[in-house]
Protein backbone atom coordinates (compact mmCIF):
# COMPACT_ATOMS: atom_id res chain seq x y z
CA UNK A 1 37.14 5.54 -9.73
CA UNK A 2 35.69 5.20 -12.97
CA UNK A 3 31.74 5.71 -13.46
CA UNK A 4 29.24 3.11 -14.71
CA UNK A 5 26.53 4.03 -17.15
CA UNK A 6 23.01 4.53 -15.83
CA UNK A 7 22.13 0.63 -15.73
CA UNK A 8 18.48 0.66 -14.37
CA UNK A 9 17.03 -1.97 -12.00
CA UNK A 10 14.14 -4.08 -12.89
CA UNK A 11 11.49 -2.73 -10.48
CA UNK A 12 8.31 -4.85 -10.72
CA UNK A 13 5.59 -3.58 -13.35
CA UNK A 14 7.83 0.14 -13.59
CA UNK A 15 9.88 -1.77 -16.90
CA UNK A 16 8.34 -3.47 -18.94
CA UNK A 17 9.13 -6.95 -20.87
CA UNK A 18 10.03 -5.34 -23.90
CA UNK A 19 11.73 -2.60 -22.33
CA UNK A 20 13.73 -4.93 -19.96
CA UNK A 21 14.74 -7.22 -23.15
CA UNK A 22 16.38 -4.23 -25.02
CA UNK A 23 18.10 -3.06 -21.70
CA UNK A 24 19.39 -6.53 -21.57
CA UNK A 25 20.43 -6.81 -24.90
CA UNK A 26 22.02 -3.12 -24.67
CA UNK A 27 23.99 -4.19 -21.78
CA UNK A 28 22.21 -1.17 -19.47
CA UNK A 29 19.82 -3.81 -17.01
CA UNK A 30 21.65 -5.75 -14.37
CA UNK A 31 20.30 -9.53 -14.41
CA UNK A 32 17.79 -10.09 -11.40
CA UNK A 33 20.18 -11.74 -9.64
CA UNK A 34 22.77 -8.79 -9.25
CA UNK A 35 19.75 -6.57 -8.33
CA UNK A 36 19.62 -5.59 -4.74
CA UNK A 37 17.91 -7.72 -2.36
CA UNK A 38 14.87 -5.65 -1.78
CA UNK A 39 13.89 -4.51 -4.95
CA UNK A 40 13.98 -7.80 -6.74
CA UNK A 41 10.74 -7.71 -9.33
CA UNK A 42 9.22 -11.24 -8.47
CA UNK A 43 5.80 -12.17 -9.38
CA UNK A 44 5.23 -13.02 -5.78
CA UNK A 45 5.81 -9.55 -4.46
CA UNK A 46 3.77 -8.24 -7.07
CA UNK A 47 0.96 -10.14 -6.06
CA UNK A 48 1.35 -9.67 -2.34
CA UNK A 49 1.16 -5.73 -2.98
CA UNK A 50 -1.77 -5.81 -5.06
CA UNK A 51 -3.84 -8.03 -2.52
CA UNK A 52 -2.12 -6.73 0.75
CA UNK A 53 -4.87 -4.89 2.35
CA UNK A 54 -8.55 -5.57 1.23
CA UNK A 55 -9.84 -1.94 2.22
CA UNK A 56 -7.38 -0.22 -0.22
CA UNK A 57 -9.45 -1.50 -3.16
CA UNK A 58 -12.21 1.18 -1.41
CA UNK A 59 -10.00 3.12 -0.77
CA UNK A 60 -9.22 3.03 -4.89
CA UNK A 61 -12.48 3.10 -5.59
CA UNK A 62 -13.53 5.99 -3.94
CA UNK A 63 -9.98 7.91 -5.32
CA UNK A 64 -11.28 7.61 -8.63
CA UNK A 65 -14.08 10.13 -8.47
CA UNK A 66 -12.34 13.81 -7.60
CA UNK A 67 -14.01 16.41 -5.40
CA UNK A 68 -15.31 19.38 -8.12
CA UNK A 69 -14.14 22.77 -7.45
CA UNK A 70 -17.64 24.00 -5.78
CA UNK A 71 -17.82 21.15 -3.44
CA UNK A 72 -14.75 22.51 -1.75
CA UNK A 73 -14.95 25.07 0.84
CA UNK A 74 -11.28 26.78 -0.33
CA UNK A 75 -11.38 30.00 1.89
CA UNK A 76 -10.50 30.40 5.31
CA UNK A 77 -13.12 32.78 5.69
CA UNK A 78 -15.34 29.97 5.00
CA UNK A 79 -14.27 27.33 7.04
CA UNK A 80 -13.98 29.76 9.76
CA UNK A 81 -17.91 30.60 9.31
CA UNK A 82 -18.37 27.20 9.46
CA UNK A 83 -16.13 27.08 12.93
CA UNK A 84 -17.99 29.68 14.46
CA UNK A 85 -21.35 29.50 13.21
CA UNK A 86 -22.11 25.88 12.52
CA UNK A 87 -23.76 22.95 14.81
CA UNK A 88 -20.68 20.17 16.12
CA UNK A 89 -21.19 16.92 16.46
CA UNK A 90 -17.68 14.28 17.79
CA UNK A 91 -17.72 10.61 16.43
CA UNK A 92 -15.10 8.18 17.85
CA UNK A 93 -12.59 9.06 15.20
CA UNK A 94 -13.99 12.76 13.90
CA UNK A 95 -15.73 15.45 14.58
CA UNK A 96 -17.85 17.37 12.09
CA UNK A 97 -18.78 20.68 11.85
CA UNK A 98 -21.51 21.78 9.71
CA UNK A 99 -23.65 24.90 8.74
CA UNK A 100 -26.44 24.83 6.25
CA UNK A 101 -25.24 26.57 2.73
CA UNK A 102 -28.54 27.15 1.06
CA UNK A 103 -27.04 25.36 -2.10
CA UNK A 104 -27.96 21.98 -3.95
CA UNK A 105 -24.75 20.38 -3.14
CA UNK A 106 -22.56 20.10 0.19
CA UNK A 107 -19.27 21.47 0.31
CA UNK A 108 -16.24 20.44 2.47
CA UNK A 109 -12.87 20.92 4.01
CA UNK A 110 -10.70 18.70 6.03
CA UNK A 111 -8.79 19.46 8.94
CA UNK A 112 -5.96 17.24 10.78
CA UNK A 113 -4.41 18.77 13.28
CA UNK A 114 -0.47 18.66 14.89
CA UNK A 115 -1.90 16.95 17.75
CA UNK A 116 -2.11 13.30 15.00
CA UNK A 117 1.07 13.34 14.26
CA UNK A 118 4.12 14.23 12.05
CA UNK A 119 3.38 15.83 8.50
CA UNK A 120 3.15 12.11 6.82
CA UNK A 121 0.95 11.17 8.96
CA UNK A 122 -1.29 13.99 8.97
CA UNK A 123 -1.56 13.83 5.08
CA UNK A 124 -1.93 10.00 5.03
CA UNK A 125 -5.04 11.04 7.40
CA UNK A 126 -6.39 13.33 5.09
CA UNK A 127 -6.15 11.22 2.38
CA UNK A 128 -8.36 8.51 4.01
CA UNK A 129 -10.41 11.02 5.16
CA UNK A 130 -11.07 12.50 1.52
CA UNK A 131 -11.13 9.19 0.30
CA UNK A 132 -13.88 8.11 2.90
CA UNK A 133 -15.99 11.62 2.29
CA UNK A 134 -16.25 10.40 -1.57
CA UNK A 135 -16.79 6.78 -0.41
CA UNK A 136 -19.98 8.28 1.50
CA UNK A 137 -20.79 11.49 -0.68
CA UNK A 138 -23.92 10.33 -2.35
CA UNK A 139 -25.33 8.88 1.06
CA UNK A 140 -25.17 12.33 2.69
CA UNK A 141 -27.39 15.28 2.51
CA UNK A 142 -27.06 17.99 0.43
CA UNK A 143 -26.91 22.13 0.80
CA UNK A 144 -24.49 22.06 4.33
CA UNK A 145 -20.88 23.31 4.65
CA UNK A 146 -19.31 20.25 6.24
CA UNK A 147 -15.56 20.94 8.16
CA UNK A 148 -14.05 17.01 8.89
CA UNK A 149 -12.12 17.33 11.96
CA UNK A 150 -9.56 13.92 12.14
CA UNK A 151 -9.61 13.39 15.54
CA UNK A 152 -5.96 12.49 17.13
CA UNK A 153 -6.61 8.50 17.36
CA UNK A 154 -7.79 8.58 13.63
CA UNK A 155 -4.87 6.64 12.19
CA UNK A 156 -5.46 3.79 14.40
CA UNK A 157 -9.00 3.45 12.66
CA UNK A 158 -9.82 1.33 9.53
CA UNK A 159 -11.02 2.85 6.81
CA UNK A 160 -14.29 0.79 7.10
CA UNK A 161 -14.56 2.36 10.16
CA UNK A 162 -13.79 5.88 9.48
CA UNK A 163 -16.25 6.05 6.73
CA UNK A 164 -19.34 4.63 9.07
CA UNK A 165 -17.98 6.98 11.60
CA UNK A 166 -17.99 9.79 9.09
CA UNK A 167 -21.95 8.76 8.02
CA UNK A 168 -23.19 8.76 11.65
CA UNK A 169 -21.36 11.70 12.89
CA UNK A 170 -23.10 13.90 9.55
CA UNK A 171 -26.29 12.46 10.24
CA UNK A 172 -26.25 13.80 13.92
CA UNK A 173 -24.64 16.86 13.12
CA UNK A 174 -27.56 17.75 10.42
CA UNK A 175 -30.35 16.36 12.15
CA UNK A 176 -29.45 18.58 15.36
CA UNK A 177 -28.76 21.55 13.22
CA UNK A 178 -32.15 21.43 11.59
């Protein structure tokens, strides 16, 4: 059987105009209508992704601002200080463990166990939880070493939820701790 040469599909905003005219003229871009069924780059579908859910604009929002380097607790000696030392309060969808750091800024780590679910799921879960941490960040106090425990029924939550969860169950958590 003889091969084709690489003719790219049209995938929504990945090719642009331009682009798409001089595969077409080239002879390289299928026309939409030989394109498989589900990839078919229609300004509907476009517009259905971008306004699908209305918490992933916060959920945007609050990706855009990174965690610095010292607001990370990145040894396991660390976060097991924080496990064995610090005060533990459980919200509906986390529980937080914190220890006072003695610092001007918090620090953090996030922990989702086996018990949530395959690998996917456990990092989809730790991105919301990240994302809902930053959401939050400026709300909470500062100087405590903060572990974020997703609890197992955490992927059911919405993210409005998880970060209101997140506030109260740091609030506790510090207040108890002193």
């Amino acid at each position: 059987m003889k091969r084709r040469p690489f003719a790219p599909y049209l995938r929504g905003a990945a090719v642009g105009v331009d682009c798409a005219e001089k595969f077409l003229t080239a002879g390289l871009l299928r026309p939409e209508s030989s394109v498989p069924r589900g990839w078919q780059a229609t300004a509907d579908r476009t517009q259905e992704c971008a306004s699908a859910k209305p918490e992933n604009a916060a959920m945007r929002k609050a990706a855009l601002s990174n965690l610095l380097r010292q607001e990370r607790l990145r040894k396991g000696a660390e976060v097991e200080a924080v496990f064995r030392r610090g005060a533990v309060a459980k919200g509906r969808w986390l529980t937080v463990r914190a220890m006072g750091n003695g610092r001007a800024f918090s620090r953090v780590a996030f922990a989702v166990g086996k018990a949530a679910g395959g690998a996917v799921t456990r990092n989809r879960l730790r991105r919301r939880l990240r994302a809902a941490y930053r959401a939050v960040k400026e709300l909470l106090p500062a100087g405590w070493d903060l572990v974020l425990q997703c609890r197992p029924a955490a992927g059911e939550a919405a993210f409005a939820d998880l970060t209101v969860d997140l506030q109260k169950t740091v609030a506790r958590v510090v207040s108890a701790k002193g």
